[in-house]
Protein backbone atom coordinates (compact mmCIF):
# COMPACT_ATOMS: atom_id res chain seq x y z
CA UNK A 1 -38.42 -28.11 28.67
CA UNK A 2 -36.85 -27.68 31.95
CA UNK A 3 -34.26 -30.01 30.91
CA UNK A 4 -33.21 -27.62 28.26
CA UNK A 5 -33.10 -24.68 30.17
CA UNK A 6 -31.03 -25.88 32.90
CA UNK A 7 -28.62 -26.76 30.12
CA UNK A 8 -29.06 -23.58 28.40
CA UNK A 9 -28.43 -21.94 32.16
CA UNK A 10 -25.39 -24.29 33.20
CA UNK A 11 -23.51 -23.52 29.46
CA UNK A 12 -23.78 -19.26 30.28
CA UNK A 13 -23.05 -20.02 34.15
CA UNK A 14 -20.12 -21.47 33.03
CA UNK A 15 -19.06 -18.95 30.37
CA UNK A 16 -20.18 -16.17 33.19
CA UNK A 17 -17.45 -17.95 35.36
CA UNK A 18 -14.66 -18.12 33.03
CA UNK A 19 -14.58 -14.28 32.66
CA UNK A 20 -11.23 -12.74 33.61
CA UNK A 21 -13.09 -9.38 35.29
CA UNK A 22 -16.91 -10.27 37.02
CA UNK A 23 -17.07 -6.42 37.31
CA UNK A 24 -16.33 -5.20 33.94
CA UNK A 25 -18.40 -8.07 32.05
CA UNK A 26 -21.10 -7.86 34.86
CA UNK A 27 -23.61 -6.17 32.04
CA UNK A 28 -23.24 -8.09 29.18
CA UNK A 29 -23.78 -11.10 31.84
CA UNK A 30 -26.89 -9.78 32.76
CA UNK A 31 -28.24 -9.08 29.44
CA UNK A 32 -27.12 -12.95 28.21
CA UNK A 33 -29.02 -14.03 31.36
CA UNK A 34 -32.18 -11.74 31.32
CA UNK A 35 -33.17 -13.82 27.91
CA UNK A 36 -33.94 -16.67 30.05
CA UNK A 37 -37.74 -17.23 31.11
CA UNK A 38 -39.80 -18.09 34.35
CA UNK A 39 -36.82 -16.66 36.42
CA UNK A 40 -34.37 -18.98 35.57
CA UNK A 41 -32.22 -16.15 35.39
CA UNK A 42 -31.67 -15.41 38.85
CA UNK A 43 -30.14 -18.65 39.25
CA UNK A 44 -26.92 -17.82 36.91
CA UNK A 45 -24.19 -15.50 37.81
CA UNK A 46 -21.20 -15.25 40.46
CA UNK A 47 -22.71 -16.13 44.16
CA UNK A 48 -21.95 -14.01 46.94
CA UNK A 49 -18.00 -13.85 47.88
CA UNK A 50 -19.43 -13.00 51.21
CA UNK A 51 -20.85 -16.88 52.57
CA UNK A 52 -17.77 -18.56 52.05
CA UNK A 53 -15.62 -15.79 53.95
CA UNK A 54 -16.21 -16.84 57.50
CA UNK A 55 -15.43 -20.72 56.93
CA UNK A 56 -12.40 -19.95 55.06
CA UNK A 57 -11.03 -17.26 58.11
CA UNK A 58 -11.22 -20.36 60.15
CA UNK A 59 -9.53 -22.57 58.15
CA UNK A 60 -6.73 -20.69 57.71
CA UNK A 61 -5.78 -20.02 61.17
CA UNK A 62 -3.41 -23.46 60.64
CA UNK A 63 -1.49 -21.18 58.07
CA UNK A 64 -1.51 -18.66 61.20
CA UNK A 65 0.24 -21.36 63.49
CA UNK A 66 2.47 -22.94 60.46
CA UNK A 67 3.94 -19.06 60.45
CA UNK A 68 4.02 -19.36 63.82
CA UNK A 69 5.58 -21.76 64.99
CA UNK A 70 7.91 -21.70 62.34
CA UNK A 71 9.20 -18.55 64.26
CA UNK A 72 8.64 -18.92 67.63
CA UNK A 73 12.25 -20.48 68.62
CA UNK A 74 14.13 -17.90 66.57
CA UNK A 75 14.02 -15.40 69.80
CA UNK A 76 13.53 -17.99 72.36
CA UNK A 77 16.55 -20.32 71.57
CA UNK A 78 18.95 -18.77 73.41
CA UNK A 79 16.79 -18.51 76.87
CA UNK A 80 15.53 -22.15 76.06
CA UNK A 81 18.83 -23.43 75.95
CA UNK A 82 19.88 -22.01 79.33
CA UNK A 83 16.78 -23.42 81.41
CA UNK A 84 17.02 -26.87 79.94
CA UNK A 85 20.59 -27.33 79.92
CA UNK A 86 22.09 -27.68 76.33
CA UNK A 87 23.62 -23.99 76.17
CA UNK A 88 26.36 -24.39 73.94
CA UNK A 89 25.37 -27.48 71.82
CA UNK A 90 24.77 -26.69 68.15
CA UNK A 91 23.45 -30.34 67.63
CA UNK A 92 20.87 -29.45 70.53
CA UNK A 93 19.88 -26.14 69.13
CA UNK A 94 19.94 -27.69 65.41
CA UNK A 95 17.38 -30.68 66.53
CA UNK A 96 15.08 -28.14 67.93
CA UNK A 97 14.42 -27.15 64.87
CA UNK A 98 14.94 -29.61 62.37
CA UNK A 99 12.77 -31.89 64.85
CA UNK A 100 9.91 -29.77 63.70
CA UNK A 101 10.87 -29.99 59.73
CA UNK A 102 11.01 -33.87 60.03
CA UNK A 103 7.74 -33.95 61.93
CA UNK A 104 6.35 -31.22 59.05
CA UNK A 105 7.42 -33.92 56.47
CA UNK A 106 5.43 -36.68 58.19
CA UNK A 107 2.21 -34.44 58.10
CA UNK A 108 2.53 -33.24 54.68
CA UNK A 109 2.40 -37.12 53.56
CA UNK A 110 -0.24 -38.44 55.24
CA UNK A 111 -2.22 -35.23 55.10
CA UNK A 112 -4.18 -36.50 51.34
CA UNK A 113 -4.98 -40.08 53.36
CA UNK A 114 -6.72 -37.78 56.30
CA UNK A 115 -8.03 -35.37 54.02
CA UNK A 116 -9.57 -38.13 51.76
CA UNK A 117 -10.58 -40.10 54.78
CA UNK A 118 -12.54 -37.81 57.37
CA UNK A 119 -13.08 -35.06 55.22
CA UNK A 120 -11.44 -31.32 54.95
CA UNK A 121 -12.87 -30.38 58.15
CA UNK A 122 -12.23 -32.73 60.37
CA UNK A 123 -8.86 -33.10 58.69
CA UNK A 124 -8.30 -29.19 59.76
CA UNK A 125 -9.61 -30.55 63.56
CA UNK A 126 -7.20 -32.89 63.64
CA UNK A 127 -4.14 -30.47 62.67
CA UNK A 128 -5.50 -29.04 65.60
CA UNK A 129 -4.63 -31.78 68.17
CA UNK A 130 -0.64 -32.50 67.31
CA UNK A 131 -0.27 -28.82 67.58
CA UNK A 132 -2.05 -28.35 71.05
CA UNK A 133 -0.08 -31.19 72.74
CA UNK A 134 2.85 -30.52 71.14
CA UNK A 135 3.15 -26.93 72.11
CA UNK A 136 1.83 -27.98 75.70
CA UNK A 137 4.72 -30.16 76.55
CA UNK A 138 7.12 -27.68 75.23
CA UNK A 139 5.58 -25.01 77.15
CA UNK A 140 5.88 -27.97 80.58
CA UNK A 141 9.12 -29.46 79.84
CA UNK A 142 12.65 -29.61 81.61
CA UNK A 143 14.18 -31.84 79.59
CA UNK A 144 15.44 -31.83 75.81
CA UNK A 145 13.89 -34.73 75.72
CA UNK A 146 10.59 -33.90 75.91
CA UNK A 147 11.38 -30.64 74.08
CA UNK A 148 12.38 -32.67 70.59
CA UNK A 149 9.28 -34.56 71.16
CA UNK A 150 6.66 -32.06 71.48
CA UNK A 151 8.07 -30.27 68.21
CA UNK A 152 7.79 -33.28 66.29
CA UNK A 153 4.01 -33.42 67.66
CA UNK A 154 3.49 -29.38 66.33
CA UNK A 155 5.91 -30.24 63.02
CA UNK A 156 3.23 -33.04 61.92
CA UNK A 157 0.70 -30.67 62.77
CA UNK A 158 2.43 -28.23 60.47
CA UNK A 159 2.59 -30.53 57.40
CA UNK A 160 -0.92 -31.41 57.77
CA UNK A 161 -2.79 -27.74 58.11
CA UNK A 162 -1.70 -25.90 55.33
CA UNK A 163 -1.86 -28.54 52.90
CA UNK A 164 -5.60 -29.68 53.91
CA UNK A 165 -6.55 -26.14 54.43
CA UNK A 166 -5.52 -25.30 50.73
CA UNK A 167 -7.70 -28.23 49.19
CA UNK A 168 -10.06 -26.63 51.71
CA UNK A 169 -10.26 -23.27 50.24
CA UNK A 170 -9.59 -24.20 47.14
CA UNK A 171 -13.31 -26.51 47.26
CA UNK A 172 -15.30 -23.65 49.37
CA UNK A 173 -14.32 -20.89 47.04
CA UNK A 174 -16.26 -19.14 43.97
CA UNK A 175 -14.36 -19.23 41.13
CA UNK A 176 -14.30 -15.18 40.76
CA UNK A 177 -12.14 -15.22 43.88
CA UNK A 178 -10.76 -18.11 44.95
CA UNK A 179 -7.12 -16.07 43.72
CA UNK A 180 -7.81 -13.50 46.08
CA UNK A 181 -9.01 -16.76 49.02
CA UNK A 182 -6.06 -18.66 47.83
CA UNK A 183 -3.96 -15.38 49.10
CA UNK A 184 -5.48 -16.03 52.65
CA UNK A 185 -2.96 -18.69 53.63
CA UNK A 186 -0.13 -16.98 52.80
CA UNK A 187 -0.77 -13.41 54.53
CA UNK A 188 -1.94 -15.71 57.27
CA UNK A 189 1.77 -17.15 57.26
CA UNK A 190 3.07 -13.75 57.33
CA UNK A 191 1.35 -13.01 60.37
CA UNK A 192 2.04 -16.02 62.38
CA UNK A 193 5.84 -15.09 61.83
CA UNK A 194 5.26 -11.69 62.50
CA UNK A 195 3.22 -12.43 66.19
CA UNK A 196 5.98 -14.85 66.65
CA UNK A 197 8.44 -11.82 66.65
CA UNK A 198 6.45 -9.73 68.26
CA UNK A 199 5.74 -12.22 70.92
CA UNK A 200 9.45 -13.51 71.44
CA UNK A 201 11.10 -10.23 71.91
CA UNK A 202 11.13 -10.16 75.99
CA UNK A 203 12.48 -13.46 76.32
CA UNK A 204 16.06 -12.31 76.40
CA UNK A 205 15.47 -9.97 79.44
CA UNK A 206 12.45 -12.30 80.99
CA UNK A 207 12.82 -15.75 82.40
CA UNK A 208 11.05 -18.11 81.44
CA UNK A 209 9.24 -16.02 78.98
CA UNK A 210 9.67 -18.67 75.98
CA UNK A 211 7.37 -21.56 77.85
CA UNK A 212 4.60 -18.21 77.62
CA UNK A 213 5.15 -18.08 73.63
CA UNK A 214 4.71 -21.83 73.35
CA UNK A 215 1.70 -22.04 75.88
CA UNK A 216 -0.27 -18.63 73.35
CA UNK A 217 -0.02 -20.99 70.54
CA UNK A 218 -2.59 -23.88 71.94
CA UNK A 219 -5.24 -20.55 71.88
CA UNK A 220 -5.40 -20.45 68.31
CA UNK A 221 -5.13 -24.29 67.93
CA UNK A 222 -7.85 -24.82 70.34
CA UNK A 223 -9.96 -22.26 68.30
CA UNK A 224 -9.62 -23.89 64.74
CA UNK A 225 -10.67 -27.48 66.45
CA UNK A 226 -13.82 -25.83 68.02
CA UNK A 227 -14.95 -23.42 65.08
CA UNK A 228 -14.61 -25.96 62.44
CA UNK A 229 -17.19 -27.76 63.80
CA UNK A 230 -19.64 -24.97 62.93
CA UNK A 231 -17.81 -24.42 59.23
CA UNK A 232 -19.04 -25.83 55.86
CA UNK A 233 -17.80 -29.78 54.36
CA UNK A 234 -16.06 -29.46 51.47
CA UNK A 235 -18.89 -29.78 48.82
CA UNK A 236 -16.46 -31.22 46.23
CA UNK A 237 -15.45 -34.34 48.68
CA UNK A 238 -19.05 -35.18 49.79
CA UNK A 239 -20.40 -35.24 46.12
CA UNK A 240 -17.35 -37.56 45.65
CA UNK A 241 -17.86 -40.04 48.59
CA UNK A 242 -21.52 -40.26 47.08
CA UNK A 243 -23.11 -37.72 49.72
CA UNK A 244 -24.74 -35.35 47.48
CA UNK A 245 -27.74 -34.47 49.50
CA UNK A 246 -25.24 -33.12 52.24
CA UNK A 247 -23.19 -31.19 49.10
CA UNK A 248 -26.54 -29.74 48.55
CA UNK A 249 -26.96 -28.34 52.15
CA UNK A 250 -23.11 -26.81 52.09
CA UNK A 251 -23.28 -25.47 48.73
CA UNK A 252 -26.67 -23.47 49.74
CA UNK A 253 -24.24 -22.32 52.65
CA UNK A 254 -21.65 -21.71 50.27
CA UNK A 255 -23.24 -20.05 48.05
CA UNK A 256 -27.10 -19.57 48.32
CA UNK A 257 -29.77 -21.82 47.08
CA UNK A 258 -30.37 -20.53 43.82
CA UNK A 259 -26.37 -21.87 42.77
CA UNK A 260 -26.70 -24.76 44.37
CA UNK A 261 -28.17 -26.78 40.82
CA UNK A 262 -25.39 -24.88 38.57
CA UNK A 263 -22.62 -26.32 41.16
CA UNK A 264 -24.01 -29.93 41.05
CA UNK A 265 -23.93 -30.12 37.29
CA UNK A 266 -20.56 -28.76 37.25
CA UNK A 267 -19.32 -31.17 40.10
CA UNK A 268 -21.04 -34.19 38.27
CA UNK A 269 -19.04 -33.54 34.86
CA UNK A 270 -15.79 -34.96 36.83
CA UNK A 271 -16.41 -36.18 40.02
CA UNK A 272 -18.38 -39.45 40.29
CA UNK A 273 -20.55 -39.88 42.97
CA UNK A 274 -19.92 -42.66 45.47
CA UNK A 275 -16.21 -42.52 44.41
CA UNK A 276 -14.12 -44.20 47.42
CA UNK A 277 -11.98 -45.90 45.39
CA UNK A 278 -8.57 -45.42 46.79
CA UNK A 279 -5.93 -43.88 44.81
CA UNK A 280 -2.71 -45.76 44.23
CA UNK A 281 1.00 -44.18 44.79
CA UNK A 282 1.43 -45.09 41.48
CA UNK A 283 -0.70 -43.61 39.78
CA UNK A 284 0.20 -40.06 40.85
CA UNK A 285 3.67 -41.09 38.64
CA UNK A 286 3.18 -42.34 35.39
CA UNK A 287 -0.32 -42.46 33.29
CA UNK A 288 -2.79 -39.63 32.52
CA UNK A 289 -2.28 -37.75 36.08
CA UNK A 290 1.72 -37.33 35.34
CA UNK A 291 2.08 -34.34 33.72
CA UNK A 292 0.23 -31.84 36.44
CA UNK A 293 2.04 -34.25 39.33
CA UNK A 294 4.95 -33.34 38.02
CA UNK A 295 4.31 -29.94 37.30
CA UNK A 296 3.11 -29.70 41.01
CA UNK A 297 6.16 -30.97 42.34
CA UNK A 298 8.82 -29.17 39.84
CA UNK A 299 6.76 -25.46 41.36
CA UNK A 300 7.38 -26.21 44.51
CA UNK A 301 10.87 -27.65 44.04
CA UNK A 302 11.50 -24.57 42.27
CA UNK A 303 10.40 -22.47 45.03
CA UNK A 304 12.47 -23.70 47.88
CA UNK A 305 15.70 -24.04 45.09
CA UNK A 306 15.37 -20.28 44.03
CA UNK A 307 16.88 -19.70 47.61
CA UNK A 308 13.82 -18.27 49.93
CA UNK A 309 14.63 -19.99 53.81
CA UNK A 310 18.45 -19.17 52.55
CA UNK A 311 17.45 -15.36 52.18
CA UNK A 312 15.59 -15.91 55.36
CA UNK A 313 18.35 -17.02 57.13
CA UNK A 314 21.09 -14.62 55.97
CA UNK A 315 18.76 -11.85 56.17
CA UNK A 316 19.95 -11.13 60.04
CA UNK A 317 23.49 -11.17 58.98
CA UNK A 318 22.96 -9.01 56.14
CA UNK A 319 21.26 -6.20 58.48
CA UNK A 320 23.89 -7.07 61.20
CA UNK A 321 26.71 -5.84 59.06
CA UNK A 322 25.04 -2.90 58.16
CA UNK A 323 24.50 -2.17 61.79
CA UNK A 324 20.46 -2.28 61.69
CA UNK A 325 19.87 -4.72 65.22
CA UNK A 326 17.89 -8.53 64.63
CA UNK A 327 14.95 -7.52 66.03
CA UNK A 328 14.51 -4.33 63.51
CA UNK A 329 15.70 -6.42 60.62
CA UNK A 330 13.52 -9.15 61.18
CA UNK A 331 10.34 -6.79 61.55
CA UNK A 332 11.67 -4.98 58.27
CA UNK A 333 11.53 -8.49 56.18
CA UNK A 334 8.17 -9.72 57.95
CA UNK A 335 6.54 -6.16 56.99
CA UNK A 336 7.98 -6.29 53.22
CA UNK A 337 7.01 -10.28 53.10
CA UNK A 338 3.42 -9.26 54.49
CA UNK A 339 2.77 -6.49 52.20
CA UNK A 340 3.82 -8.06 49.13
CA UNK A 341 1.82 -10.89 50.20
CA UNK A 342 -1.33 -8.50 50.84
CA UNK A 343 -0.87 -7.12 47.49
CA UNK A 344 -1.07 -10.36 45.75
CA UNK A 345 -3.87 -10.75 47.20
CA UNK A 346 -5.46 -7.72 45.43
CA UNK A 347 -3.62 -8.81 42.15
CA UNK A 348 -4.03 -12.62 41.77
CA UNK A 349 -7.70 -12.27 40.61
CA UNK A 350 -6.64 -9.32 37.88
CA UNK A 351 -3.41 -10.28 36.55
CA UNK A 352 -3.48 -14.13 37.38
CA UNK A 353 -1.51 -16.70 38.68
CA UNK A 354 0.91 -17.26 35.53
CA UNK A 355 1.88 -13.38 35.40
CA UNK A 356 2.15 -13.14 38.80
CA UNK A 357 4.95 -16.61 39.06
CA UNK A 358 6.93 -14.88 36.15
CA UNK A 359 6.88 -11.20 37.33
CA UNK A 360 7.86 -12.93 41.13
CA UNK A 361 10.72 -15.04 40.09
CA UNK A 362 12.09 -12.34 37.64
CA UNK A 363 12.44 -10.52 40.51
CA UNK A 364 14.13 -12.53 42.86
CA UNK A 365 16.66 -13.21 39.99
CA UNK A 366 17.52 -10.18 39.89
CA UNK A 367 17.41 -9.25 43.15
CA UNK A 368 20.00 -12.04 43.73
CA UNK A 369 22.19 -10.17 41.01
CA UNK A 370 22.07 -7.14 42.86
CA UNK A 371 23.38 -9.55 45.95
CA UNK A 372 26.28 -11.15 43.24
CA UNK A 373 27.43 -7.83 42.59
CA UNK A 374 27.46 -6.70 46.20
CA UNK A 375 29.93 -9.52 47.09
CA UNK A 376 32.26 -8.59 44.05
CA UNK A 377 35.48 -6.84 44.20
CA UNK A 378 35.38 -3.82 42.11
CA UNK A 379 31.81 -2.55 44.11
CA UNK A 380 32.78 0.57 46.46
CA UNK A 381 32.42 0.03 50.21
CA UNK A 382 29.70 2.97 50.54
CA UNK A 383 27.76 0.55 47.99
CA UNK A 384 28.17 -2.77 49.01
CA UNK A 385 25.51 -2.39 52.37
CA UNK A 386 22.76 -1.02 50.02
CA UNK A 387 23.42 -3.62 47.46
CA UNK A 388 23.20 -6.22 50.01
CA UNK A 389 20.17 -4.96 52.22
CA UNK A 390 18.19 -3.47 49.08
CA UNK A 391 18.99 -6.79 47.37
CA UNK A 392 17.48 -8.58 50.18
CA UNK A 393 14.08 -6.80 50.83
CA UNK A 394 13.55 -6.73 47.02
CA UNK A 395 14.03 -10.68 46.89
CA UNK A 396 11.31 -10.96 50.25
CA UNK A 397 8.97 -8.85 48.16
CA UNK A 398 9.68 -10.40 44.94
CA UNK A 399 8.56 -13.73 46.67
CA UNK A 400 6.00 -12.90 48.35
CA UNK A 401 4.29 -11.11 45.15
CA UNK A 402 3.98 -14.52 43.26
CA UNK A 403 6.53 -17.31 44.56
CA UNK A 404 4.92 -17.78 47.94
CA UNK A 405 1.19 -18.14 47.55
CA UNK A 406 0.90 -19.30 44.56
CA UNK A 407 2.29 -22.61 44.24
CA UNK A 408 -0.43 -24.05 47.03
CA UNK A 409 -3.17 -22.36 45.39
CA UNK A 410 -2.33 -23.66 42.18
CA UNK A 411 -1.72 -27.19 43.07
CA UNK A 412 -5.13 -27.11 44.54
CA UNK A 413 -6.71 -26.00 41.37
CA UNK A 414 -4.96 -28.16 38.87
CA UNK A 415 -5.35 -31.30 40.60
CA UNK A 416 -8.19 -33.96 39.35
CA UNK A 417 -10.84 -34.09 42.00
CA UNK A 418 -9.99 -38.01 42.62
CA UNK A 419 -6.43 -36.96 43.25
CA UNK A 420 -6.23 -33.68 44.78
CA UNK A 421 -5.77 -34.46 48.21
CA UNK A 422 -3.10 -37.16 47.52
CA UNK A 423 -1.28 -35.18 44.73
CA UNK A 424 -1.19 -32.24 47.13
CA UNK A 425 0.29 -34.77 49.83
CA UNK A 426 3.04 -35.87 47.37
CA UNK A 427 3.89 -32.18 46.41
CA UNK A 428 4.01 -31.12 49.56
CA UNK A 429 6.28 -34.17 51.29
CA UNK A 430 8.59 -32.79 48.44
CA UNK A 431 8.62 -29.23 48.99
CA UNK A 432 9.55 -30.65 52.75
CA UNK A 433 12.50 -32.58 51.30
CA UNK A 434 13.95 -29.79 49.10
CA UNK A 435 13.78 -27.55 52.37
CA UNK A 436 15.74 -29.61 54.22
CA UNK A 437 18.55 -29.79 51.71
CA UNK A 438 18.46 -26.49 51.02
CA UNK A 439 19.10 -25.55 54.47
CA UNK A 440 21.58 -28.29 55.01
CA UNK A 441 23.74 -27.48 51.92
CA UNK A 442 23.24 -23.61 52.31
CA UNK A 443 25.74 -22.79 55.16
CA UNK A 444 28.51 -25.33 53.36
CA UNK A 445 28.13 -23.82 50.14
CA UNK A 446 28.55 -20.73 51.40
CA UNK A 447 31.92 -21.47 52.79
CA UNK A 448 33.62 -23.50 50.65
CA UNK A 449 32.25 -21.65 47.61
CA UNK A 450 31.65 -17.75 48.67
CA UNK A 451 28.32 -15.46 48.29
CA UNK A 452 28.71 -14.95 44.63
CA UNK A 453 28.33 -18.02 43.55
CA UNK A 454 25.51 -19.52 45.87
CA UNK A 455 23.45 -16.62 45.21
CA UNK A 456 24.32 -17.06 41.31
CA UNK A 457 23.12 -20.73 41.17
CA UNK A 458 20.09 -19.15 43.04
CA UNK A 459 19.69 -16.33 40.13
CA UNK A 460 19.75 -19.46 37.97
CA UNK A 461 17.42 -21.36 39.20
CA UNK A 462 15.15 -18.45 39.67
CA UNK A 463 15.75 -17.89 35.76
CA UNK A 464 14.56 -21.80 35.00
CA UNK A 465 11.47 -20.87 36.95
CA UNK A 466 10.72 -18.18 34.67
CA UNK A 467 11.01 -20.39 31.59
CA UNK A 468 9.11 -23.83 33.07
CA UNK A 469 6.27 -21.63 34.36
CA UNK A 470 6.15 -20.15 30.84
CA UNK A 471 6.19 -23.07 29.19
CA UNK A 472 4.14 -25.62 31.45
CA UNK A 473 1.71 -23.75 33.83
CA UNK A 474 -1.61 -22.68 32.67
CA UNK A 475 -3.57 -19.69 33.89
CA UNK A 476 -6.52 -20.62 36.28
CA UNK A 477 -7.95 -17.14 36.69
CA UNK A 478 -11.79 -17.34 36.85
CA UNK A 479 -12.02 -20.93 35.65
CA UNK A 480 -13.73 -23.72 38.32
CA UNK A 481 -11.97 -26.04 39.02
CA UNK A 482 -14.13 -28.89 36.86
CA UNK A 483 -13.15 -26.51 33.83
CA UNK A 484 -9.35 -26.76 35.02
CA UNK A 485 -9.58 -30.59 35.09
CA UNK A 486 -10.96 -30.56 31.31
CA UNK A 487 -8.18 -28.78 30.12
CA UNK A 488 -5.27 -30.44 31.58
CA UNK A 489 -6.11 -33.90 32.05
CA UNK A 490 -6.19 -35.94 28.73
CA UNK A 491 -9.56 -38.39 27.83
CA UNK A 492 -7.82 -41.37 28.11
């Protein structure tokens, strides 16, 4: 009899999970459940989105310092390049930065291998370390030497964080909300650019003041290597290495004893325990696991060729011309990118992921239209700056609405369990790629071939977005992730 009822209780747990709103189906729920006897009941419904809250704040502090950093020599260049000599030298200036792409690349490919190997947690520690030393001798140096080195440290700290701490949140999360969780990393972004900013602007009047913005970033490093060690394993990787006693103790952490059954069943319908086989390159390219690979990879190379670090970038000159300073423009876009992020937050739970991608690139194709028409001929002068400026805080908003945190969430969800981490690896290490030629190509293409047509090719691509997500990308909302893995993956 027991038997039964825990499969009579797993098949409405997993219905109750699959529901689009928990609060407006939360009494027909209850009723379903209340027919259960000798309080099995109390073991179904949503757990707590409370438990989960604190491990997840912690692990997305490496979002915090990806933001970061990737802003913290946009106001500091200048001063940098005085006190260590290469004032002047585009190729210096340009390795600075790129340094810290190529080392980002490194990270994101090795990040499934860690992830897979020591676990989410200790692979979140270990972003941890690259970051500290790296910032540390930047913060020391006086040579450009040293300099290139230390961002190539932070850079492979930077490909590792984000995509570990995705799988991370992803695992940790109750279905209900792991949208609105999912959301963390990217308002965390927002905010690491943002302090960057904030931090960064008295290093044009203050000397020295840029080796004080490099030393403030070990702080939050140090404090996602020591408050890991008190956060929950990712229950979905110990039940895979064969550890399911210990999946037990962080899913009743996760989520309170009386889920802790419900979540085992559901784990055990994909993920086999005592799985450490290792997963091949290959198979991540051809076979059953194809399809959401390359669906994985085509989202994210979509998202870097719709134009976003190219918006970034011109965004200063944009302002400049309509005589708003850097430092106000740049607080303008970080405010617009962090409320639309904060507000997909709020929505990716309701509306889901699949609206949300469609509604978000939409918008950025047309808010590159309104940036087409600003560089044409026949626009009046009086309209050209509010074309171009409006143009460019719509696109920021369009992409942070759907564009921005999506993608990582939904790579984490779609993902077999066997391949997550390494899938997520591969996607990433591309996202890295099409970032660097985006930004390499950008500045040439805008010469030789003028605003109007670079941003139309970006209107275009931002057009194919909206048709591949219609056609390829299945909604996610509310489902767990073993029910996501049914429907995608074929039997055989």
């Amino acid at each position: 009899m027991r038997g039964v009822r825990l499969a009579d209780a797993y098949s409405i747990y997993k219905r109750a999970s699959s529901n689009d709103h928990f609060t407006d189906d939360y009494d027909d729920r209850e009723q379903n459940l209340g027919r259960l006897q000798n309080g099995v009941w109390k073991e179904i419904g949503n757990p707590s989105w409370r438990r989960p809250l604190p491990h997840i704040l912690v692990a997305i502090i490496s979002s915090l310092l990806f933001g970061y950093h990737l802003g913290v020599v946009n106001d500091t260049l200048e001063s940098m390049s005085l006190d260590l000599g290469f004032s002047g030298s585009s190729l210096a200036e340009g390795l600075v930065v790129s340094t810290c792409l190529g080392g980002a690349f490194l990270g994101s490919i090795f990040s499934g291998w860690i992830a897979d190997g020591v676990g989410r947690r200790r692979g979140l520690q270990l972003c941890a370390l690259p970051m500290i030393i790296g910032a540390s001798m930047s913060a020391a140096t006086s040579t450009l030497g040293v300099m290139l080195l230390g961002r190539l440290f932070v850079g492979i700290g930077m490909g590792l964080g984000p995509a570990v701490a995705a799988l991370y949140v992803a695992e940790v999360s109750p279905a209900f909300v792991r949208g609105t969780y999912g959301s963390f990393t990217q308002i965390a972004t927002c905010l690491g650019l943002l302090g960057a900013l904030l931090v960064g602007i008295p290093a044009k009047d203050t000397v020295g003041w840029w080796r004080v913005c490099f030393w403030i970033s070990t702080i939050p490093a140090a404090l996602l290597a020591v408050l890991m060690e008190f956060c929950a394993e990712s229950p979905h990787w110990l039940f895979k290495r064969g550890r399911a006693d210990l999946a037990e103790e962080e899913l009743e952490k996760l989520m309170g004893a009386s889920h802790v059954k419900y979540a085992i069943a559901e784990m055990s319908k994909t993920d086999k325990g005592d799985e450490v086989d290792n997963v091949r390159f290959g198979e991540l390219l051809y076979g059953r696991h194809f399809k959401v690979v390359f669906m994985g990879s085509a989202l994210f190379a979509l998202q870097q060729l719709s134009g976003i670090n190219a918006v970034f970038y011109f965004s200063s000159t944009v302002f400049k011309k309509a005589g708003v300073p850097s430092d106000i423009a740049n607080t303008c876009v970080g405010i617009v990118n962090l409320t639309g992020s904060i507000i997909a937050m709020i929505l990716m739970d309701r509306l889901g992921r699949k609206v949300l991608l469609i509604g978000s690139f939409f918008g950025m194709a047309i808010a590159t239209a309104l940036q087409v028409t600003a560089a044409s001929s026949f626009v009046p002068s009086s309209a050209v700056l509010f074309l171009s400026v409006g143009g460019t805080l719509l696109y920021v908003l369009a992409f942070s609405l759907g564009a921005g945190p999506v993608p990582s969430l939904l790579l984490s969800e779609i993902f077999p369990g066997r391949i997550r981490a390494k899938a997520m690896a591969f996607c990433m290490a591309a996202h890295w790629v099409i970032n660097f030629l985006v930004g390499l190509l950008f500045l040439p293409m805008l010469e030789h071939l003028g605003p109007q047509i670079v941003y139309a090719i970006f209107a275009g691509f931002c057009l194919l977005a909206v048709a591949f997500v219609k056609k390829n990308v299945v909604e996610t909302k509310g489902k767990t992730l073993q029910e996501i893995e049914f429907a995608l993956l074929p039997a055989h």
